[in-house]
N, C-alpha and C. Protein backbone atom coordinates (compact mmCIF):
# COMPACT_ATOMS: atom_id res chain seq x y z
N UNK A 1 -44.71 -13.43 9.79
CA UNK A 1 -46.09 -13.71 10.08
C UNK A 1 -46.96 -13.00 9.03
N UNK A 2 -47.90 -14.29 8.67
CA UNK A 2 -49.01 -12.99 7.57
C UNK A 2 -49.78 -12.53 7.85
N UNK A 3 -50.33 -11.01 7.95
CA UNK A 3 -51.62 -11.06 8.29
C UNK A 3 -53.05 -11.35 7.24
N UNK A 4 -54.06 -11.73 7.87
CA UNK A 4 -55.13 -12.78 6.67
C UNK A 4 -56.35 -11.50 6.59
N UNK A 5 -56.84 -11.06 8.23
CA UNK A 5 -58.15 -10.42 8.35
C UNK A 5 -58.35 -10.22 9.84
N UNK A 6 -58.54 -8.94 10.14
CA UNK A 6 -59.06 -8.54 11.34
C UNK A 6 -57.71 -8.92 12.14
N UNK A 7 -58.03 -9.57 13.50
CA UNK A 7 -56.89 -9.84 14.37
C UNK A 7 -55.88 -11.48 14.14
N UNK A 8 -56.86 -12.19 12.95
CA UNK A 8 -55.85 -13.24 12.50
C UNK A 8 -54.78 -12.98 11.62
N UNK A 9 -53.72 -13.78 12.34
CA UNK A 9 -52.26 -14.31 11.16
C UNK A 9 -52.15 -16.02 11.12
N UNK A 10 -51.43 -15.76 9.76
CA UNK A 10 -50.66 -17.17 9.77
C UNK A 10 -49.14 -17.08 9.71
N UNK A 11 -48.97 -17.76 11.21
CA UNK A 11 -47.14 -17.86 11.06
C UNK A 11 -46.33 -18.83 11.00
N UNK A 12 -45.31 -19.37 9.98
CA UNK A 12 -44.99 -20.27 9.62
C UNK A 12 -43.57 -20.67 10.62
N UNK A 13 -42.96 -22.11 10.67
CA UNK A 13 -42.16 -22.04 11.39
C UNK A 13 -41.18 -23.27 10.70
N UNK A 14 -40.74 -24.12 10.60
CA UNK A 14 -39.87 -25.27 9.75
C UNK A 14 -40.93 -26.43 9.49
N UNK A 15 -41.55 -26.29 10.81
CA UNK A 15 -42.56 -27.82 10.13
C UNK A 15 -44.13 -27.60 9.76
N UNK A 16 -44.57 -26.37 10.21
CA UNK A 16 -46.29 -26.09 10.23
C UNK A 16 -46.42 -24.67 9.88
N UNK A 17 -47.69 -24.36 9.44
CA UNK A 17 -48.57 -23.32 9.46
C UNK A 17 -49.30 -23.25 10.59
N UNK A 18 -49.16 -22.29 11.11
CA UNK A 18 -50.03 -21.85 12.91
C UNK A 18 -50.91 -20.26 12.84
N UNK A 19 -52.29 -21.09 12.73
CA UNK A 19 -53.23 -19.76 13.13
C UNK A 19 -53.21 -19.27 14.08
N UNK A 20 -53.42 -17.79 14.14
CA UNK A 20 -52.61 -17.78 15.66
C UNK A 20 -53.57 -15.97 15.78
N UNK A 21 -54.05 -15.42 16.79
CA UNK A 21 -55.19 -14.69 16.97
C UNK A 21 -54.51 -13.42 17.90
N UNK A 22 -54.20 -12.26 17.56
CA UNK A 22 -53.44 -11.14 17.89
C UNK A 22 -54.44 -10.77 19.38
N UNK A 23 -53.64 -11.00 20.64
CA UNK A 23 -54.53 -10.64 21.77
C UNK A 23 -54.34 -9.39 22.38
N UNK A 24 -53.37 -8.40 21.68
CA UNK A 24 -53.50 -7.02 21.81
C UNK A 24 -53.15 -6.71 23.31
N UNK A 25 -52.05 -7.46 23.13
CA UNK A 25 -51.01 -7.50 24.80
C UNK A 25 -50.15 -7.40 24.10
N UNK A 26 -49.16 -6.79 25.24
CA UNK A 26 -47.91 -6.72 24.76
C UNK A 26 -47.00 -6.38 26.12
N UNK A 27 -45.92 -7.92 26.22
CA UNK A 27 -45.14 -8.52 27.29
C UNK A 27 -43.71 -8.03 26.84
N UNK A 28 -43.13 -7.86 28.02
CA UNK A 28 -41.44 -8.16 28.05
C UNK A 28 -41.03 -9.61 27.57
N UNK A 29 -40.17 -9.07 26.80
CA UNK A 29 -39.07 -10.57 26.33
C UNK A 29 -38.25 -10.80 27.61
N UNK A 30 -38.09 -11.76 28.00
CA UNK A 30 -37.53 -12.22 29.31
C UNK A 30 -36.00 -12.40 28.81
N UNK A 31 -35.51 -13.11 27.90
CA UNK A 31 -34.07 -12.57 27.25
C UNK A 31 -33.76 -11.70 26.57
N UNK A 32 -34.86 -10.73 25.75
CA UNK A 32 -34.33 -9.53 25.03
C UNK A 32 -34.44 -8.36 26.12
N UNK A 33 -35.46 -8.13 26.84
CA UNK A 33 -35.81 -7.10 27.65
C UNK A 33 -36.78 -6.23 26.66
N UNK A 34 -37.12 -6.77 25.28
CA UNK A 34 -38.11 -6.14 24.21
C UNK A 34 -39.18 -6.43 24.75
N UNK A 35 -40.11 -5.08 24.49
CA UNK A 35 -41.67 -5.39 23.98
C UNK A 35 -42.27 -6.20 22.72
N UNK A 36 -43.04 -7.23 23.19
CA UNK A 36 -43.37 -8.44 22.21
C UNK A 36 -44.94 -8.51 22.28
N UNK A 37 -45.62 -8.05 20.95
CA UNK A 37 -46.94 -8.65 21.06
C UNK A 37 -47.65 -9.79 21.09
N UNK A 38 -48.53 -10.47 21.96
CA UNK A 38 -48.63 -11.24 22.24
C UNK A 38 -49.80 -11.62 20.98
N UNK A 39 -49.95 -13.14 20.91
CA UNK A 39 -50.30 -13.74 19.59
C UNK A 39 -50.86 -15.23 20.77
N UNK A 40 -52.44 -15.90 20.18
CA UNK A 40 -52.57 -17.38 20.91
C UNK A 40 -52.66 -17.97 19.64
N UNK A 41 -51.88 -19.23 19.49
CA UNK A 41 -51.72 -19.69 19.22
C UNK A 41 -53.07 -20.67 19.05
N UNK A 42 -53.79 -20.72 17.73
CA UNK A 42 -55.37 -21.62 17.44
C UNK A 42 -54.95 -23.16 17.42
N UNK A 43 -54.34 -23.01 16.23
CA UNK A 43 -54.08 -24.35 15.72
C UNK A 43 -53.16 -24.66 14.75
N UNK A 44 -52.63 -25.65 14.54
CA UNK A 44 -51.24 -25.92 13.74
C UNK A 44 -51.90 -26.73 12.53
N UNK A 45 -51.20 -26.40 10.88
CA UNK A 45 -51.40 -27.11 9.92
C UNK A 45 -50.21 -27.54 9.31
N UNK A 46 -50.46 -28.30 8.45
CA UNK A 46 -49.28 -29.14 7.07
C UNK A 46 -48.94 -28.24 6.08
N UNK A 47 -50.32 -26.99 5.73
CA UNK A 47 -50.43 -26.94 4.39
C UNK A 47 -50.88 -25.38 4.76
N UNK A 48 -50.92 -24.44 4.11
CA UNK A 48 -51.41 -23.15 4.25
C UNK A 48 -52.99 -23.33 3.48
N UNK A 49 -53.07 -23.68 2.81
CA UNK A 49 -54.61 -23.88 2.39
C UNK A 49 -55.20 -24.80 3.57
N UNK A 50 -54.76 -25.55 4.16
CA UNK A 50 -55.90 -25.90 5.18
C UNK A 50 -55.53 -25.26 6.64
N UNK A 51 -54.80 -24.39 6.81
CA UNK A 51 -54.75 -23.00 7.49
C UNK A 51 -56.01 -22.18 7.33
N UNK A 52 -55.83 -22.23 5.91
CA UNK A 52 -56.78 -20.98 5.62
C UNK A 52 -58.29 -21.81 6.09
N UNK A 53 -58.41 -22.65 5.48
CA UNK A 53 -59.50 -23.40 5.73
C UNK A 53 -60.18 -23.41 7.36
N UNK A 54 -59.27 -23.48 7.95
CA UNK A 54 -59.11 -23.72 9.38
C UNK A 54 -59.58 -22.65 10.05
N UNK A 55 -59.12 -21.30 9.57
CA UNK A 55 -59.17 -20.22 9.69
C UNK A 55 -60.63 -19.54 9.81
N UNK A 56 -60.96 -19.91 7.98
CA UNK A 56 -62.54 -19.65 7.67
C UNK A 56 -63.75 -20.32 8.79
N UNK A 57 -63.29 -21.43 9.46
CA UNK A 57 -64.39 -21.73 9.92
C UNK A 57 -64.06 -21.18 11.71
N UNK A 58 -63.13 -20.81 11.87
CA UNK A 58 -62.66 -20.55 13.18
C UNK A 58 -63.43 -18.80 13.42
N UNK A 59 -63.34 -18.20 12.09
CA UNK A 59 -64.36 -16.80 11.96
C UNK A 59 -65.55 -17.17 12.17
N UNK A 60 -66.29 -17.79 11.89
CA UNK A 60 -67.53 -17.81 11.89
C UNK A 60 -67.83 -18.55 13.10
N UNK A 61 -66.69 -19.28 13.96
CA UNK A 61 -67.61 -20.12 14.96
C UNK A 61 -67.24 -18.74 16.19
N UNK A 62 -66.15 -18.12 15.76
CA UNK A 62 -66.38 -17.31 17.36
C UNK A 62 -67.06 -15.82 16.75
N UNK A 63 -68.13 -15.43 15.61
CA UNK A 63 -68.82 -14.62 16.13
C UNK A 63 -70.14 -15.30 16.45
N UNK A 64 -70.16 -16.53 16.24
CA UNK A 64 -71.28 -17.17 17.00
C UNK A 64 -71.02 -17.35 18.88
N UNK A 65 -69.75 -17.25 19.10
CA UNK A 65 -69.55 -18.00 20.45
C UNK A 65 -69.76 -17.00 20.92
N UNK A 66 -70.81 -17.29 22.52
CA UNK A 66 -71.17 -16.57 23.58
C UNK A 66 -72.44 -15.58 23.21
N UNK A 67 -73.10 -15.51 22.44
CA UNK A 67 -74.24 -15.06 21.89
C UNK A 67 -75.20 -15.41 22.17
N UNK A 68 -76.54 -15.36 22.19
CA UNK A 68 -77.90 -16.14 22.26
C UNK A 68 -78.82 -15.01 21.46
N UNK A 69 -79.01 -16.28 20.14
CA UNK A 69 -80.08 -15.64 19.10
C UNK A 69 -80.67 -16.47 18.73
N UNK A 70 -81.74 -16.40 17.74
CA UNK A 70 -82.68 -17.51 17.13
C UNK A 70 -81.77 -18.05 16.04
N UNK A 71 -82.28 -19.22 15.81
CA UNK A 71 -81.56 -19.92 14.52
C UNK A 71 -81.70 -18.63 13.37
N UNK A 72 -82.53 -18.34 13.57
CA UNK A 72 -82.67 -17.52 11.78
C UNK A 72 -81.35 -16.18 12.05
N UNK A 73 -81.23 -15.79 12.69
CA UNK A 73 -79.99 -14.84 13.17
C UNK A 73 -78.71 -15.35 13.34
N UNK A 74 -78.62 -16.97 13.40
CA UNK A 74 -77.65 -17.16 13.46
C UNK A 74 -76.95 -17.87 12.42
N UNK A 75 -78.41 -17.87 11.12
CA UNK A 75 -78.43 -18.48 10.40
C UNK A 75 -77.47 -17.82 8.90
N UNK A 76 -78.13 -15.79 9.31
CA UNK A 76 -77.53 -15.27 8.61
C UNK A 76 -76.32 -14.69 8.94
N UNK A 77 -76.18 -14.75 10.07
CA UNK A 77 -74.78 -14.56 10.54
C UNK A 77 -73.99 -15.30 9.96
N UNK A 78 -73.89 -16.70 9.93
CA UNK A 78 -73.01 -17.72 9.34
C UNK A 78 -72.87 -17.03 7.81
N UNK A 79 -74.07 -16.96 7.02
CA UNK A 79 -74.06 -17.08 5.80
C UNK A 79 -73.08 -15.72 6.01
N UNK A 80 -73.34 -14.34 6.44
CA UNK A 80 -72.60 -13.12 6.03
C UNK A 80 -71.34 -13.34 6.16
N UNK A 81 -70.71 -14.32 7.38
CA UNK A 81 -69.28 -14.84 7.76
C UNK A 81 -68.95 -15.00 6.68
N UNK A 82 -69.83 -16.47 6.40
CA UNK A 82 -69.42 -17.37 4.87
C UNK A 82 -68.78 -16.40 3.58
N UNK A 83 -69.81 -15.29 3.33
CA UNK A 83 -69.68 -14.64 2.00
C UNK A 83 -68.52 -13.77 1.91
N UNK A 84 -67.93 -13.35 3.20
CA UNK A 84 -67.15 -12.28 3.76
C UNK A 84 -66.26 -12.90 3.18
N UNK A 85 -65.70 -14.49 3.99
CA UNK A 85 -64.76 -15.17 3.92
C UNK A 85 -64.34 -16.01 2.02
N UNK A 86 -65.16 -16.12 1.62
CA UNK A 86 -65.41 -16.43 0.25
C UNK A 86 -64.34 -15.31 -0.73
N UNK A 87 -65.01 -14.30 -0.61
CA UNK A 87 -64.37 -12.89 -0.89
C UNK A 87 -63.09 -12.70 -0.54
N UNK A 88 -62.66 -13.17 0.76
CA UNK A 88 -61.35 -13.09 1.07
C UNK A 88 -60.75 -14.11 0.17
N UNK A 89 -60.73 -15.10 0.25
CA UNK A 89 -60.03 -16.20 -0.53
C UNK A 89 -60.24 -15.69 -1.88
N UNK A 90 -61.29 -15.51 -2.35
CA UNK A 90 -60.81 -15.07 -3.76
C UNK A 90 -59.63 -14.02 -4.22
N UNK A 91 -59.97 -12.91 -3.01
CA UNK A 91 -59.21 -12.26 -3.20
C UNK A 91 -57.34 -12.69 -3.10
N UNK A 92 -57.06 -13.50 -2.38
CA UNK A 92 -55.50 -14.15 -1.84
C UNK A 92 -55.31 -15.23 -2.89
N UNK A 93 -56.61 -15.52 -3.93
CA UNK A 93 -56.24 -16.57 -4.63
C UNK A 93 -55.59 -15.88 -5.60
N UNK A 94 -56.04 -14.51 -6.09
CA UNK A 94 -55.72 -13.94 -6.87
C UNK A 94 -54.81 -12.99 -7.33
N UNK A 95 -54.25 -12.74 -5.94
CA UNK A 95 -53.01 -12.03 -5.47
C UNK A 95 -51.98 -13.21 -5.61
N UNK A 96 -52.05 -14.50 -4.93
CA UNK A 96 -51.15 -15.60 -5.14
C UNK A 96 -51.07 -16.01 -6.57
N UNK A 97 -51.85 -15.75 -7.57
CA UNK A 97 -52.25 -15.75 -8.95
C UNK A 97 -52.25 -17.37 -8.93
N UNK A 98 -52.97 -17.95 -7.80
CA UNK A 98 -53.11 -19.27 -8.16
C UNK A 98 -55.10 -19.24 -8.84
């Protein structure tokens, strides 16, 4: 599993990329008898770039969710998400040296 930022990963499996959001539980394995942290599962992709993609906009819609502000607050909220997230990708583009 990779971790991307904050409580997101992307974990890959034979056919998809799965965003998947660390819920800071942690269950018994019912056949190991291990402690297993628990992970929800967002959404499934083809491609790790539209993971990531998936990702970027999945940040910015839940620090909007459950809030009540004026457009202009929520206006720069988005944008600070946006710039945060910008930064990140550059940064993984450049580590991937793509």
């Amino acid at each position: 599993m990779i971790h991307v930022i904050d409580d997101w990963y992307i974990d890959v499996d034979e056919y998809q990329y799965i965003v998947k959001k660390d819920l800071h539980r942690v269950r018994t394995d019912k056949k190991t008898g291990k402690a297993v942290d628990e992970y929800r599962a967002v959404s499934y992709h083809s491609s790790l770039s539209k993971a990531l993609k998936s990702l970027g906009r999945k940040i910015i819609l839940d620090d909007l969710q459950g809030q009540s502000m004026e457009l202009e607050e929520a206006c720069t909220r988005i944008k600070a998400q946006a710039d945060r997230w910008e930064t990140i990708m550059k940064n993984i583009m450049e580590a991937c040296g793509i």
